[in-house]
Protein backbone atom coordinates (compact mmCIF):
# COMPACT_ATOMS: atom_id res chain seq x y z
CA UNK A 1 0.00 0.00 0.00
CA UNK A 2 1.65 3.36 -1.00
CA UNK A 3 1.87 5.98 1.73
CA UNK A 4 0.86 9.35 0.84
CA UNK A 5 1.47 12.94 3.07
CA UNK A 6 -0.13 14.82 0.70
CA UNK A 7 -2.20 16.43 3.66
CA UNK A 8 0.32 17.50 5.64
CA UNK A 9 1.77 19.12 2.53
CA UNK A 10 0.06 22.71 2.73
CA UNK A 11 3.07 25.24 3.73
CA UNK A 12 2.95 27.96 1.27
CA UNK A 13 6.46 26.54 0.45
CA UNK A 14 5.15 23.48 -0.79
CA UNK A 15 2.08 24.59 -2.38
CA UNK A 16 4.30 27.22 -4.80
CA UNK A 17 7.00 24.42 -5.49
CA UNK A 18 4.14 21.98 -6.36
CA UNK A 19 2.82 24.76 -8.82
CA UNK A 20 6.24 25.51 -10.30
CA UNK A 21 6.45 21.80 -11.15
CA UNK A 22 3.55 22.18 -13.15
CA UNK A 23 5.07 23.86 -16.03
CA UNK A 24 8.64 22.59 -15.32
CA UNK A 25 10.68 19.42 -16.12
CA UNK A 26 12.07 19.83 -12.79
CA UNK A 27 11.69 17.00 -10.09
CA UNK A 28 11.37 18.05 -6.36
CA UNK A 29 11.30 16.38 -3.14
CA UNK A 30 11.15 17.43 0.65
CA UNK A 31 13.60 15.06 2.20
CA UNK A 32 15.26 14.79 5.68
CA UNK A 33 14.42 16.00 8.66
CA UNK A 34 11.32 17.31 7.95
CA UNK A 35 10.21 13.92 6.22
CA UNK A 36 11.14 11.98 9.60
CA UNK A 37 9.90 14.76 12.00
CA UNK A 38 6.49 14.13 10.23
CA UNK A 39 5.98 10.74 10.38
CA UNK A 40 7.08 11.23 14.28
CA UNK A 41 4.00 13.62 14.60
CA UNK A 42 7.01 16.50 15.59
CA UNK A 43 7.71 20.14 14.29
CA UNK A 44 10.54 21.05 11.85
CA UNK A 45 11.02 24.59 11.17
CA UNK A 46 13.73 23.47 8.61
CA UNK A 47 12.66 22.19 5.36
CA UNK A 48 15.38 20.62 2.79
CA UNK A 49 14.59 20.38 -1.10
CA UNK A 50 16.32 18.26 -3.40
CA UNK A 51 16.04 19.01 -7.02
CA UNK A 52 16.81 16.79 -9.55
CA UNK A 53 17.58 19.33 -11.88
CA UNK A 54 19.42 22.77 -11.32
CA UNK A 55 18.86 23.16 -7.92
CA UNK A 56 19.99 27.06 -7.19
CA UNK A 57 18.54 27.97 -10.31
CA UNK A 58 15.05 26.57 -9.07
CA UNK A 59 15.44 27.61 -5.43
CA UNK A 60 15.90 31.35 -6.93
CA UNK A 61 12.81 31.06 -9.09
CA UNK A 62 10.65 29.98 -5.41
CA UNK A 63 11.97 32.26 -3.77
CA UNK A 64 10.76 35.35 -6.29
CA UNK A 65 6.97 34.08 -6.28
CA UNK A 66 7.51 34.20 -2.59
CA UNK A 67 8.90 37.55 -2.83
CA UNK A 68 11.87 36.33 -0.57
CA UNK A 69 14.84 38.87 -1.18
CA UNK A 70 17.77 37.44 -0.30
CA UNK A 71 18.99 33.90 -1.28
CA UNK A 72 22.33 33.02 -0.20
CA UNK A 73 24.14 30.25 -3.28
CA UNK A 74 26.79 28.37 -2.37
CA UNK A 75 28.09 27.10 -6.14
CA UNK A 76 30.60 24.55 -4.87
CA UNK A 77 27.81 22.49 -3.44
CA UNK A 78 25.06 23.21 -5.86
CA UNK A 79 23.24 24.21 -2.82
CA UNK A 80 20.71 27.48 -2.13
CA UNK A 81 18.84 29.05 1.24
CA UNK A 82 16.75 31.28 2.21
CA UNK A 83 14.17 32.00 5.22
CA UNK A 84 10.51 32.50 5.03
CA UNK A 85 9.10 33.58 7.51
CA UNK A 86 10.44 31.35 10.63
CA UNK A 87 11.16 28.54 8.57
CA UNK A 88 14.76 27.77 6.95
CA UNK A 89 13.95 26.20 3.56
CA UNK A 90 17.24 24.54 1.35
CA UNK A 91 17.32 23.40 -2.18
CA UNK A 92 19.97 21.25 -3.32
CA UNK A 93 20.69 19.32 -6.77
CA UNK A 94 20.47 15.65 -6.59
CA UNK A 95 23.86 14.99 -6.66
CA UNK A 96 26.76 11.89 -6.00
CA UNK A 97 29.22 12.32 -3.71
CA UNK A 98 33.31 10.76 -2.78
CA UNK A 99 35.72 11.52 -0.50
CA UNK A 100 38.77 11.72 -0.18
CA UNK A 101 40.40 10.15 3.22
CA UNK A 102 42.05 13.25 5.27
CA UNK A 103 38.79 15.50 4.21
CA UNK A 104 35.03 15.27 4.83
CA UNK A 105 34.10 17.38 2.23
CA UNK A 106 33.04 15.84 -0.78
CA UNK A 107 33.53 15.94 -4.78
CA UNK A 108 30.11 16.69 -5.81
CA UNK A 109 28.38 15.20 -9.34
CA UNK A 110 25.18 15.43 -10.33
CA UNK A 111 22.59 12.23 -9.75
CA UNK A 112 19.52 11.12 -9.32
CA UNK A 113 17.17 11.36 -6.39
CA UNK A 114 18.32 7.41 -5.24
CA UNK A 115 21.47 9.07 -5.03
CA UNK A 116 21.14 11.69 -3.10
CA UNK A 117 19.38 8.98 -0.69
CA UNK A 118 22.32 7.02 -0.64
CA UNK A 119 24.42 9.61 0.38
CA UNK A 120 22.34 10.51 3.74
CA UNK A 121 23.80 9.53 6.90
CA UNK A 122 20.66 7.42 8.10
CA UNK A 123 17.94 5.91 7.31
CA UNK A 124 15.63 7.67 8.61
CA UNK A 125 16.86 11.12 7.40
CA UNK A 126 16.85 9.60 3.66
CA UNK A 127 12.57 9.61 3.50
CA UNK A 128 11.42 11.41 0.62
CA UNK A 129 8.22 13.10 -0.20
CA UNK A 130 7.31 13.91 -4.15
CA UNK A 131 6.33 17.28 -4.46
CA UNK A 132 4.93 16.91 -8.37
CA UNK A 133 1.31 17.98 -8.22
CA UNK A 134 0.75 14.23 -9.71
CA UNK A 135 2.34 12.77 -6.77
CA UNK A 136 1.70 15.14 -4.11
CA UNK A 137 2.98 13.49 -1.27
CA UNK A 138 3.97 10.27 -2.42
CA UNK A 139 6.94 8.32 0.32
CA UNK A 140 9.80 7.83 -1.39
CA UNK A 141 11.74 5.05 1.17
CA UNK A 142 14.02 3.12 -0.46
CA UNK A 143 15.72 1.66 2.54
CA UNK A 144 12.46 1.74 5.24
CA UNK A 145 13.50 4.29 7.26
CA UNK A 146 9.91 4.30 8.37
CA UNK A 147 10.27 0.60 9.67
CA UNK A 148 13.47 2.22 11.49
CA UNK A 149 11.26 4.96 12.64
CA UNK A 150 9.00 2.47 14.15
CA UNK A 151 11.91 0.31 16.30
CA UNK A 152 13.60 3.24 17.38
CA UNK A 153 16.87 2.54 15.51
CA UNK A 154 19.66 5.22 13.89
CA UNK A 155 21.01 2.93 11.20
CA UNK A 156 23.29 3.87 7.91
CA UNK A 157 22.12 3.61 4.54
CA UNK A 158 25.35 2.05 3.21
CA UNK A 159 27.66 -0.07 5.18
CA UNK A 160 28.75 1.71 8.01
CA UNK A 161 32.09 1.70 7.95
CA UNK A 162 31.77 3.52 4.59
CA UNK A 163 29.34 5.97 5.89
CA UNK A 164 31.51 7.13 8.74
CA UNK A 165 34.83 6.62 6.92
CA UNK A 166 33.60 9.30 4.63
CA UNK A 167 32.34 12.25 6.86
CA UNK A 168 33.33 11.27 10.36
CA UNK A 169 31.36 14.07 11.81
CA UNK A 170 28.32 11.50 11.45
CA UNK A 171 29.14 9.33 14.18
CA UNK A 172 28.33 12.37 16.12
CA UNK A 173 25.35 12.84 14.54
CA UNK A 174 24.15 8.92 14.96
CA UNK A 175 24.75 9.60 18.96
CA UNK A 176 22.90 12.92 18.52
CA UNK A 177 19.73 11.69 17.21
CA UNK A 178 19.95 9.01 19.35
CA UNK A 179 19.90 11.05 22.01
CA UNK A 180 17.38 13.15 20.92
CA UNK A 181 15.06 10.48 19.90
CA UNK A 182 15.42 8.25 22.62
CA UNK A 183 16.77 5.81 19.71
CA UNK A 184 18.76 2.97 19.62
CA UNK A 185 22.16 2.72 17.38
CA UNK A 186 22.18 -0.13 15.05
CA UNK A 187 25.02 -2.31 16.93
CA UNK A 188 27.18 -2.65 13.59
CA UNK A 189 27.15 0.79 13.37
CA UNK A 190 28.09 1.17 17.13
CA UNK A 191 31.25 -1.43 16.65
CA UNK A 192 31.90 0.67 13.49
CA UNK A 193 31.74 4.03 15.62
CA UNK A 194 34.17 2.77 17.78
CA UNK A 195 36.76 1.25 15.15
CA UNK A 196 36.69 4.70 13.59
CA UNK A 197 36.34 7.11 16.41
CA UNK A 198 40.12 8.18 15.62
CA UNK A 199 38.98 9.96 12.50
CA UNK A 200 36.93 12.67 14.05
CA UNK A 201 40.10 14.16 14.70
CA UNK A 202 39.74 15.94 11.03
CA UNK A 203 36.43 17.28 11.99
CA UNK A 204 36.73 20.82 12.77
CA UNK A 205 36.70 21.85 16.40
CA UNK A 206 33.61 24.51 15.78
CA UNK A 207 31.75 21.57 13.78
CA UNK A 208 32.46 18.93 16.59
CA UNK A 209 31.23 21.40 19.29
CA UNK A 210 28.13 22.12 17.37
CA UNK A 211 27.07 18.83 17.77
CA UNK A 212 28.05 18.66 20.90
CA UNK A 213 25.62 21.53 22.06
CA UNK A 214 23.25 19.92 20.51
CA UNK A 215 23.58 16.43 22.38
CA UNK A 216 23.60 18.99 25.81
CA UNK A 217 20.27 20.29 24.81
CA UNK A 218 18.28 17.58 24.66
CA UNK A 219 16.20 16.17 27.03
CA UNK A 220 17.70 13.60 28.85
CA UNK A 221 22.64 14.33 27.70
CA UNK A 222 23.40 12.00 29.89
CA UNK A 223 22.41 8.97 27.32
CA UNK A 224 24.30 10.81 24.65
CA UNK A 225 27.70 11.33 26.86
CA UNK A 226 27.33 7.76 27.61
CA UNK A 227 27.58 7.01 24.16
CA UNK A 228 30.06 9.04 23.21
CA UNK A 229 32.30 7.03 25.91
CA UNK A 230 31.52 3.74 24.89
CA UNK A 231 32.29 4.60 21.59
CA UNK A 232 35.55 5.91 22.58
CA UNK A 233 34.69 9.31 21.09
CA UNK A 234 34.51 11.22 24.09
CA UNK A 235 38.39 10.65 24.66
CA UNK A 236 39.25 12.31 21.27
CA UNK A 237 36.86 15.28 21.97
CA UNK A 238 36.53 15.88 25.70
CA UNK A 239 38.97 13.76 27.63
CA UNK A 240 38.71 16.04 30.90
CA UNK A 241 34.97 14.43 30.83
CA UNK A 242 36.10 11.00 30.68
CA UNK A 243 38.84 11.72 33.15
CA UNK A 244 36.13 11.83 35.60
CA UNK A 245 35.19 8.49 35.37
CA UNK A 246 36.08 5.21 37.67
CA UNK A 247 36.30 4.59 40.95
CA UNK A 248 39.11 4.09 43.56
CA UNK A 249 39.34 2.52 46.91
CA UNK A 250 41.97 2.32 50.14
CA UNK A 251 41.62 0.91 52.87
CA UNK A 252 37.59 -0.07 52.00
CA UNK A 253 37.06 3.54 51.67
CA UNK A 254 35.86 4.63 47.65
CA UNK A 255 34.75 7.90 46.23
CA UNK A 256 32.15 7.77 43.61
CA UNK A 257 31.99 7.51 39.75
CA UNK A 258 32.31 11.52 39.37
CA UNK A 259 31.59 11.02 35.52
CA UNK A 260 28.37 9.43 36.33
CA UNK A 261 27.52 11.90 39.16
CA UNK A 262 28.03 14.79 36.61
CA UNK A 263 25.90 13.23 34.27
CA UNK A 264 23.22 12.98 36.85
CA UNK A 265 23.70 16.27 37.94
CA UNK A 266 23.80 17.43 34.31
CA UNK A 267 20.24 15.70 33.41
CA UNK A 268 18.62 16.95 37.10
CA UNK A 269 19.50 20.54 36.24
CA UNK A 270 18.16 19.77 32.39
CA UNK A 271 14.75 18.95 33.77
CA UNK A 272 14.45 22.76 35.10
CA UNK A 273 16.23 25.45 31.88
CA UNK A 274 17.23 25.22 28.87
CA UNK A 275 20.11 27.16 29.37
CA UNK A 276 22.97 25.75 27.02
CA UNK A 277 25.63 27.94 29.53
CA UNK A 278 23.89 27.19 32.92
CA UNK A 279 23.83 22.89 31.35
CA UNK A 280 27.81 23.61 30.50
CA UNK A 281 28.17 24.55 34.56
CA UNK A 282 26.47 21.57 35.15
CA UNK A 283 29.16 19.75 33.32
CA UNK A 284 31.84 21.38 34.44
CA UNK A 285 31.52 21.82 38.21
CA UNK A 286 33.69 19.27 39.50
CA UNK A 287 35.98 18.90 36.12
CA UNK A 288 38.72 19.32 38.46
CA UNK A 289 38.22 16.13 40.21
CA UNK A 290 41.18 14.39 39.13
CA UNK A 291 43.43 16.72 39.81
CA UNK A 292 42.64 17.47 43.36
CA UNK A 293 41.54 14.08 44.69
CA UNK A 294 43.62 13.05 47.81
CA UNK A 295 43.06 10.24 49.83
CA UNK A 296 43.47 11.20 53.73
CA UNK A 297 43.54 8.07 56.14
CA UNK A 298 41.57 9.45 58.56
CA UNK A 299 38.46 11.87 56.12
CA UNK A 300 39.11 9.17 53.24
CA UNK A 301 38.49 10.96 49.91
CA UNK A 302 39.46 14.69 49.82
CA UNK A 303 38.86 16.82 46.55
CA UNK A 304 39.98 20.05 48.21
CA UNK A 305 39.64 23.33 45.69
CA UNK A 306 38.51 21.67 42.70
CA UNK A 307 35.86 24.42 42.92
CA UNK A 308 38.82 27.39 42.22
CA UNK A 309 40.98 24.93 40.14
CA UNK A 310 37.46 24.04 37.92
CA UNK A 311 37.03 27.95 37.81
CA UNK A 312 40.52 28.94 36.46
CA UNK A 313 40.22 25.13 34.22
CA UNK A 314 36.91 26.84 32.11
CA UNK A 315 38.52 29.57 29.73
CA UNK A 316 41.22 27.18 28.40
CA UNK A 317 38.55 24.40 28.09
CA UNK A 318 36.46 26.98 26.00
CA UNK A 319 38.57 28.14 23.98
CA UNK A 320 39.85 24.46 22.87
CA UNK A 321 36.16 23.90 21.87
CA UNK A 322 35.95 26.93 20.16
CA UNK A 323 33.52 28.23 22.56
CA UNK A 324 32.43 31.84 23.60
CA UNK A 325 35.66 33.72 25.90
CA UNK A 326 33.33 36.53 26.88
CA UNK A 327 30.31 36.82 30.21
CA UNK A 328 28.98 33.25 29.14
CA UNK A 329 32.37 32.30 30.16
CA UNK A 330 32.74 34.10 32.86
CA UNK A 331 29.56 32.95 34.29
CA UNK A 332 30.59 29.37 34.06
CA UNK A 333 33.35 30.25 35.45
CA UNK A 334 31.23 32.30 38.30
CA UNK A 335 28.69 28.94 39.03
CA UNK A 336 32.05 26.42 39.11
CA UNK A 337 33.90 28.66 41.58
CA UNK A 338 30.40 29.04 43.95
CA UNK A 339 28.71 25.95 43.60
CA UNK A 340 29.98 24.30 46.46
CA UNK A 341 29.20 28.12 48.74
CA UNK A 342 25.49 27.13 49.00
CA UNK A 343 26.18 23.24 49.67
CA UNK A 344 28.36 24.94 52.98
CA UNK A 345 25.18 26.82 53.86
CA UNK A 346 23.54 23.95 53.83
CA UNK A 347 25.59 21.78 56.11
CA UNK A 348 26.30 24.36 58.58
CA UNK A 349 24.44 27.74 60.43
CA UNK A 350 23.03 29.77 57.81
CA UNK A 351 24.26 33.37 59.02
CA UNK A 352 23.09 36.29 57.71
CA UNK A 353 26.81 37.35 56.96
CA UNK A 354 27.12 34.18 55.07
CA UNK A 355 23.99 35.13 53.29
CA UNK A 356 25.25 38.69 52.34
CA UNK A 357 28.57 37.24 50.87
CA UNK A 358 26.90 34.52 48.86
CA UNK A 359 24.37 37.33 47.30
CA UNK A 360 27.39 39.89 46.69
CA UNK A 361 29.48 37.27 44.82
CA UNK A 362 27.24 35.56 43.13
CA UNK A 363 25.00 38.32 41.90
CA UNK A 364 22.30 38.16 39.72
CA UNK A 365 23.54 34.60 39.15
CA UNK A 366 22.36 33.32 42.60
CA UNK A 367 19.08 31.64 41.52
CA UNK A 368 21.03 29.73 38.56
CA UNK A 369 23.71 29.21 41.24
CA UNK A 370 20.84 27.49 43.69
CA UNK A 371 19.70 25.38 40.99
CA UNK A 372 22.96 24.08 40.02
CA UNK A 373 23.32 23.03 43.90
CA UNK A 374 19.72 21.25 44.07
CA UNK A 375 21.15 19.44 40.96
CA UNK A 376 24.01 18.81 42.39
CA UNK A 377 22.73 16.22 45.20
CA UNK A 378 22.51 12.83 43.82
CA UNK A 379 22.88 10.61 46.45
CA UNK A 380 21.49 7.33 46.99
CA UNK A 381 20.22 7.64 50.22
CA UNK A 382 16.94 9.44 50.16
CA UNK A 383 16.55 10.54 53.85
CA UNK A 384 19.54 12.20 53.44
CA UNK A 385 18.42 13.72 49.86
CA UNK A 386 15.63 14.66 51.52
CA UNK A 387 17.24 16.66 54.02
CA UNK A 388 19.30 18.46 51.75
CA UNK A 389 16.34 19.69 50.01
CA UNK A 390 14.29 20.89 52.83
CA UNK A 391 17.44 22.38 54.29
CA UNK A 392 17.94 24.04 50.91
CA UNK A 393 14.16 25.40 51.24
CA UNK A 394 15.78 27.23 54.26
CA UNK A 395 18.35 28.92 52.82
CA UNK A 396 16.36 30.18 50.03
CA UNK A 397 14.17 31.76 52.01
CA UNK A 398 16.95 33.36 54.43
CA UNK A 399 18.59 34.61 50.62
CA UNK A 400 14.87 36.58 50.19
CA UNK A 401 14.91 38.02 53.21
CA UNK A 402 18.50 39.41 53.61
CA UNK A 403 18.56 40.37 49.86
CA UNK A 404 14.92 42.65 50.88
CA UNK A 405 16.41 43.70 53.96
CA UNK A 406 19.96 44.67 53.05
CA UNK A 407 19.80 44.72 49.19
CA UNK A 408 23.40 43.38 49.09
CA UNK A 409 22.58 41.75 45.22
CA UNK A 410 25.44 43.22 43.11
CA UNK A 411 25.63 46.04 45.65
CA UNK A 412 27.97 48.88 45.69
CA UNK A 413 28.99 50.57 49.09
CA UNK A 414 27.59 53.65 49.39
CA UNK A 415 30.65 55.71 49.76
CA UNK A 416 32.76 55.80 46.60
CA UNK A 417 36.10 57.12 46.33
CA UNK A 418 35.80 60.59 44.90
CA UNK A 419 33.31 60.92 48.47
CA UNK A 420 36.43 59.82 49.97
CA UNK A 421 38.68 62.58 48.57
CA UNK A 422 36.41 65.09 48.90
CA UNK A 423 35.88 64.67 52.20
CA UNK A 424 39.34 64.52 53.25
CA UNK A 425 40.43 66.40 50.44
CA UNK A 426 43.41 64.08 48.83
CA UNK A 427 43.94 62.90 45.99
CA UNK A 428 44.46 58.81 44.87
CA UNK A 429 45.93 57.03 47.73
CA UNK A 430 46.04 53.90 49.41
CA UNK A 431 44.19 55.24 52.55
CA UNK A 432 41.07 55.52 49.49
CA UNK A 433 41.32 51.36 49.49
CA UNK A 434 41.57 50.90 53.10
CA UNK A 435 38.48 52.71 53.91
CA UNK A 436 36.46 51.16 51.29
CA UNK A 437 36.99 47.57 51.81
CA UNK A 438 36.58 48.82 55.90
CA UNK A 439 32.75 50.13 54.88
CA UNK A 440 32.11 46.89 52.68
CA UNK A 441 32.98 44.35 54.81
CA UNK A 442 31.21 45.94 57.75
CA UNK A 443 28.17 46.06 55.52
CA UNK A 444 28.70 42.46 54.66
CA UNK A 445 29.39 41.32 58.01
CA UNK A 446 26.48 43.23 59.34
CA UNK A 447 28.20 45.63 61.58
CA UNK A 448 26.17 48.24 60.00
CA UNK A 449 23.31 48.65 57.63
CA UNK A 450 23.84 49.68 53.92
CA UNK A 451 22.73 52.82 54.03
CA UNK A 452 24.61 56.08 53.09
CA UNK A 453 24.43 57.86 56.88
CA UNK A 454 25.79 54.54 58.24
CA UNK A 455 28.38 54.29 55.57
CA UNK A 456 30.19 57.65 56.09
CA UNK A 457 29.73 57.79 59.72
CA UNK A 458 32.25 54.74 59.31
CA UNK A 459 34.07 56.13 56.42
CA UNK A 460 34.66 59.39 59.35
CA UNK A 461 35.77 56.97 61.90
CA UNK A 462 38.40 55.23 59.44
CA UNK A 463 39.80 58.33 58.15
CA UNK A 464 40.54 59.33 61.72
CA UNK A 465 42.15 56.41 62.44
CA UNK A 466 44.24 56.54 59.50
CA UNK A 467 45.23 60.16 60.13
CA UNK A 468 43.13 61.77 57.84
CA UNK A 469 41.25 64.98 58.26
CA UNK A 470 37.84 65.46 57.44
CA UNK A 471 37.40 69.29 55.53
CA UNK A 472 33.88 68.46 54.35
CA UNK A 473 30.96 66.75 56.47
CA UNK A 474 27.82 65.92 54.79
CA UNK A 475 26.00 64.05 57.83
């Protein structure tokens, strides 16, 4: 029985190609991951074209009835874009493709539309729907993608080893849509994964890390970091990640897997944002582990600082993965250096001055900062989960209250140090530094309220007692 998605065919896009085809010799399909997002009832706001034909050409003539302006051609590839509204459409030539073996990019023929399904990286992104008013919505599935669809597998087209041996980068893409799909890798393709996992190594780092967002965004990374170590990929791209893992024990004393406890932490924190920068904290809060782990015959397992060492690890980890260096960095870096501030809180008498110096240092990052430490507790006793939470409950509400009553959020002391020098009439000196950090750790440590009056009445009482002389008195 031929299956036919002519009804779910009725974006404008479709409807004008359908016309065009009309009067044209032309072939079109919508292939891809439009084709498979349908079938899985999903959304796509990407659709891909393949022409057999000249497929820049016809992607130009589309996008004129559509009165799109700009089309971006890329000749080498045969390939043309452009957006309509919120959707990304692409047209491409059918086309045959080789490569070479130190390069994933291909030498590019024209072909036919089998072709062009051959040369997909799964099955299930090689579906095809006809787009000739005749055929409206015929499937074109040469190598039942669907039946894939339906048992949950990511399987090649070709052999596998071919498949990957020609553009690496889709190994990461099988664990990708794995992960996204809650899918299952064809095991041949998983041995061949693993055989070849060398040759990502002439991927680009910015097209590696792409996917590798990607995996962190999904639902539930922890499946697709798991696959990338049994695959043996994750040592080529990320081996401070698979440094965490494994276990050690002296004296019947162990510490725990800290590559699965990240991954736990890193899928709790995924069930409450979105945030690709606040998931990459997740990730990298205890990355320096390894390095810090001491065994102490008395504590057992110590992994004293890994907090500051994680902090000052970040920028050289993001720049190797070609990721931003500016405040998404630095906020990383913020939530690794803090994350174990709120645990402390926790665990011990939650003090108003502790309060105040969590909310000065961490900022407007401090409810981020809280949910990274919820995240962070894992463990496998639940009475003592438990208590961590409801203690946790306790110290939120203590951050409300001090942040309404002292507004110490990102707070700046309410002396400066031009009030300094005009008061005392002197120019840049180290005296200015002295009586500023006097006034802001006595507001942090509650000695006196963060008000102005307060603040100079101290800022008088300092100067005196450095030897200054107060010409000007505003109180």
């Amino acid at each position: 029985m031929e299956v036919n998605y002519a009804s779910h065919l009725n974006h404008p896009v479709f409807k004008v190609i359908s016309k065009e085809l009309e009067s044209s010799s032309d072939c079109a399909f919508v292939i891809g991951g439009f084709v498979r997002d349908l079938v899985l009832g999903n959304k796509s706001k990407d659709i891909d074209i393949v022409v057999q034909g000249d497929g820049t050409a016809f992607a130009q003539k589309i996008a004129k009835i559509l009165r799109v302006k700009k089309v971006s051609i890329f000749k080498n590839y045969g390939t043309a874009h452009f957006k309509y509204k919120d959707i990304d459409v692409e047209f491409v030539g059918a086309r045959k493709e080789s490569y070479s073996e130190i390069s994933r990019n291909p030498d590019v023929e024209p072909g036919t539309l089998k072709d062009d399904q051959l040369r997909r990286d799964f099955t299930i992104n090689a579906l095809a729907l006809d787009l000739h008013p005749e055929r409206l919505g015929n499937l074109i599935d040469p190598f039942d993608g669907i039946g894939d669809l339906k048992k949950g597998i990511v399987k090649t087209p070709l052999d596998p080893d071919t498949t990957f041996n020609d553009d690496p980068l889709r190994m990461l893409r099988a664990i990708r849509f794995a992960t996204r799909l809650s899918f299952k890798i064809e095991i041949t393709c998983l041995k061949s994964i693993k055989s070849q996992s060398e040759r990502i190594k002439i991927i680009s780092r910015e097209r590696i890390t792409d996917e590798l967002n990607k995996i962190i965004l999904t639902k539930e990374p922890s499946r697709g970091f798991k696959l990338l170590k049994s695959t043996a990929l994750l040592a080529h791209i990320f081996p401070e990640l698979l440094n965490l893992s494994g276990i050690e024990t002296i004296n019947g004393k162990s510490h725990k897997d800290n590559f699965l406890h990240t991954l736990q932490v890193l899928d709790n924190i995924s069930a409450h944002t979105d945030s690709l920068w606040l998931r990459w904290a997740a990730i990298m809060h205890d990355i320096a582990k390894p390095a810090t782990k001491r065994f102490d015959k008395k504590v057992g397992w110590t992994f004293h600082g890994h907090e500051e060492l994680g902090s000052k690890m970040v920028p050289r980890i993001f720049k190797y993965h070609r990721l931003p260096l500016d405040s998404k960095m630095k906020y990383v870096q913020k939530l690794v250096r803090l994350h174990l501030r709120p645990i402390a809180l926790v665990k011990g008498n939650v003090t108003d001055t502790a309060i105040r110096r969590l909310l000065n240092e961490a900022g407007n990052d401090i409810d981020d900062l809280m949910k990274l430490c919820n995240a962070d507790i894992t463990s496998k006793n639940e009475f003592k989960v438990k208590k961590y939470r409801e203690n946790f409950k306790i110290v939120s509400r203590k951050l409300e209250e001090v942040e309404a009553k002292d507004q110490i959020r990102n707070f700046q002391p309410p002396v400066n140090g031009e009030d300094i020098m005009r008061t005392f009439n002197i120019g840049p000196c180290y005296e200015i530094g002295v009586i500023k950090s006097r006034i802001k750790e006595a507001i942090l440590e509650g000695e006196i309220e963060n008000s102005e009056i307060q603040a100079k009445e101290l800022m008088l009482k300092c100067g005196r007692e450095l030897g200054l002389t107060a010409i000007q008195n505003d109180l």
